[in-house]
C-alpha atoms as a PDB file:
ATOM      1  CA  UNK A   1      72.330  13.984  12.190  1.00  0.00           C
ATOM      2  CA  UNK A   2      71.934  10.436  13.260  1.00  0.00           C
ATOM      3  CA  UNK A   3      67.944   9.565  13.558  1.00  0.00           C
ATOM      4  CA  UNK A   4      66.771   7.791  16.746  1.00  0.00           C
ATOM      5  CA  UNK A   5      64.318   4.928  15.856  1.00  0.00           C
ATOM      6  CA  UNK A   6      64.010   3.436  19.149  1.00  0.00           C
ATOM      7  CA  UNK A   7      62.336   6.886  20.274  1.00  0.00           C
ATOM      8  CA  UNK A   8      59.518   6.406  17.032  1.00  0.00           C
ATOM      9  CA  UNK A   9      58.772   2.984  17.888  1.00  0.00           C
ATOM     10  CA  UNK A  10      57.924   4.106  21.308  1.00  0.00           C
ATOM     11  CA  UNK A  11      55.883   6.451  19.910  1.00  0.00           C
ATOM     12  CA  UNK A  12      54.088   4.244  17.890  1.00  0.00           C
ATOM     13  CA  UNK A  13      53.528   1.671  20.765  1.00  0.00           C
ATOM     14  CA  UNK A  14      52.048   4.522  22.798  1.00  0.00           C
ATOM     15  CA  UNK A  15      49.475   5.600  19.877  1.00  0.00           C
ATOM     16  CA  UNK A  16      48.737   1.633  19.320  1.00  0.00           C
ATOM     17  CA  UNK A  17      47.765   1.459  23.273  1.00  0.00           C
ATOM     18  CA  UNK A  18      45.685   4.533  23.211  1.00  0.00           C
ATOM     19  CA  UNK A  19      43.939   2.945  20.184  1.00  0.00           C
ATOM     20  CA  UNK A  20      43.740  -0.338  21.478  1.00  0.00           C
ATOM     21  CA  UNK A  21      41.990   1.287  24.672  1.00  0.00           C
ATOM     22  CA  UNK A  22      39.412   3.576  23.093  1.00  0.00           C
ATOM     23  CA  UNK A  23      37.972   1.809  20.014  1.00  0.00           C
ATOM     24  CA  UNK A  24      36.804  -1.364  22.052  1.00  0.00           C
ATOM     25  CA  UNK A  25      35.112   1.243  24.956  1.00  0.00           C
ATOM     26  CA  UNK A  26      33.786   3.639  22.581  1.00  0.00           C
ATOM     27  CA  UNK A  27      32.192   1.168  20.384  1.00  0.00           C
ATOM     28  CA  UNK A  28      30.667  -0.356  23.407  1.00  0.00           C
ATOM     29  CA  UNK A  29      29.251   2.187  24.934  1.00  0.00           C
ATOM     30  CA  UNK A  30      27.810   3.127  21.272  1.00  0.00           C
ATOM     31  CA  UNK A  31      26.212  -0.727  20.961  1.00  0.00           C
ATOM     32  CA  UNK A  32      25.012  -0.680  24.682  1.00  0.00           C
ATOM     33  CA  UNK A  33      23.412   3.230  24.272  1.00  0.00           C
ATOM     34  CA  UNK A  34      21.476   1.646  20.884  1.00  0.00           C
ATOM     35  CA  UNK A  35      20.164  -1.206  22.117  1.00  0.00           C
ATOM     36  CA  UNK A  36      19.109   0.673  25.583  1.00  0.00           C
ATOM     37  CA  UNK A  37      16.994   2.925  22.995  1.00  0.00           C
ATOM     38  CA  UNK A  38      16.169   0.157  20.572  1.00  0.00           C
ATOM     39  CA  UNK A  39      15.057  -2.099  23.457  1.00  0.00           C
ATOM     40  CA  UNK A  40      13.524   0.426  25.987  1.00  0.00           C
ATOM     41  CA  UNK A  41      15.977  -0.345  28.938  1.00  0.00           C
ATOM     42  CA  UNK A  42      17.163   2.539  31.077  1.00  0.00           C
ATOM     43  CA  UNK A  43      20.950   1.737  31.556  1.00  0.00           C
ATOM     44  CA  UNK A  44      21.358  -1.951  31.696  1.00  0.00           C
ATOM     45  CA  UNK A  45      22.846  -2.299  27.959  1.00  0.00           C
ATOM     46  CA  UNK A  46      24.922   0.706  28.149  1.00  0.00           C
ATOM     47  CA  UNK A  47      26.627  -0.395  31.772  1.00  0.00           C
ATOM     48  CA  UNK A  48      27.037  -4.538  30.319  1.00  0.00           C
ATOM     49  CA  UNK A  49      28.522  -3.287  27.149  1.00  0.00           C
ATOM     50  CA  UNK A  50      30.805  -0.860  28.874  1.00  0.00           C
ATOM     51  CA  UNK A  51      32.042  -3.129  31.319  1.00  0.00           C
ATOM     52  CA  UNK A  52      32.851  -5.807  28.092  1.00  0.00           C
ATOM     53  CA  UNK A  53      34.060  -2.905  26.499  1.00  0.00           C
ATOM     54  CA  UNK A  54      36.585  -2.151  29.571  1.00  0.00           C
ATOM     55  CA  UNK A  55      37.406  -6.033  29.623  1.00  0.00           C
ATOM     56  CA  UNK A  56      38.527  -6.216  25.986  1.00  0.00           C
ATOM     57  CA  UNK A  57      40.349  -2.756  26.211  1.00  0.00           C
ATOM     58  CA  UNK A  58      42.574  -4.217  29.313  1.00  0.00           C
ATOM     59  CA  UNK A  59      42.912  -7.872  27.236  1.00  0.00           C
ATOM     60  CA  UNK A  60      43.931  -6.424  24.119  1.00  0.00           C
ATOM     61  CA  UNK A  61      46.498  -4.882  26.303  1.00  0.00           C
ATOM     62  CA  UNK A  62      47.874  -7.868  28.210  1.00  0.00           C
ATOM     63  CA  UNK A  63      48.434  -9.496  24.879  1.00  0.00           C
ATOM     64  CA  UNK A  64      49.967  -7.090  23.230  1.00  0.00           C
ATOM     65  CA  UNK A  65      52.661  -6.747  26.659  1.00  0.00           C
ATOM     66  CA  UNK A  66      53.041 -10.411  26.346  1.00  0.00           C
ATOM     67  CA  UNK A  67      53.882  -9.808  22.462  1.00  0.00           C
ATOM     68  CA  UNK A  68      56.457  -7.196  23.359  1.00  0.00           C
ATOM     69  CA  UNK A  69      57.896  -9.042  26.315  1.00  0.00           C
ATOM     70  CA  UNK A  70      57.122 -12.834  25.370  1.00  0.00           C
ATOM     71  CA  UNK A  71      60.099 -14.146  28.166  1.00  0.00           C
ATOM     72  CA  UNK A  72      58.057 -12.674  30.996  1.00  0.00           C
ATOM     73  CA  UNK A  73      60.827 -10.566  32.308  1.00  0.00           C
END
């Protein structure tokens, strides 16, 4: 039985983008809900952080597609 590696490192790119999308939106969302109760605001933490939190998430994936593809093609 011959053992397919190509198939696991697509499986492990797939986990790392999942991760790379969730921690920096979750943790956002977390920081902007604390300070909205440490702070008194109604939403305006929770919607700034979760927009930066969306920004990083879609940065920390261009990078890592320019890391796997670094000829552009």
């Amino acid at each position: 039985m011959k053992f397919d590696y190509k198939s696991l490192k697509n499986l492990a790119l797939l986990s790392q983008v999942g991760v790379m999308m969730a921690v920096p939106i979750i943790g956002c969302v977390i920081l902007g809900s604390y300070l909205d109760s440490k702070f008194g605001t109604q939403i305006l933490f929770l919607i700034i952080f979760t927009l930066l939190g969306v920004g990083a998430a879609f940065r920390n994936l261009y990078i890592l597609a320019l890391k796997k593809n670094p000829d552009g093609k």
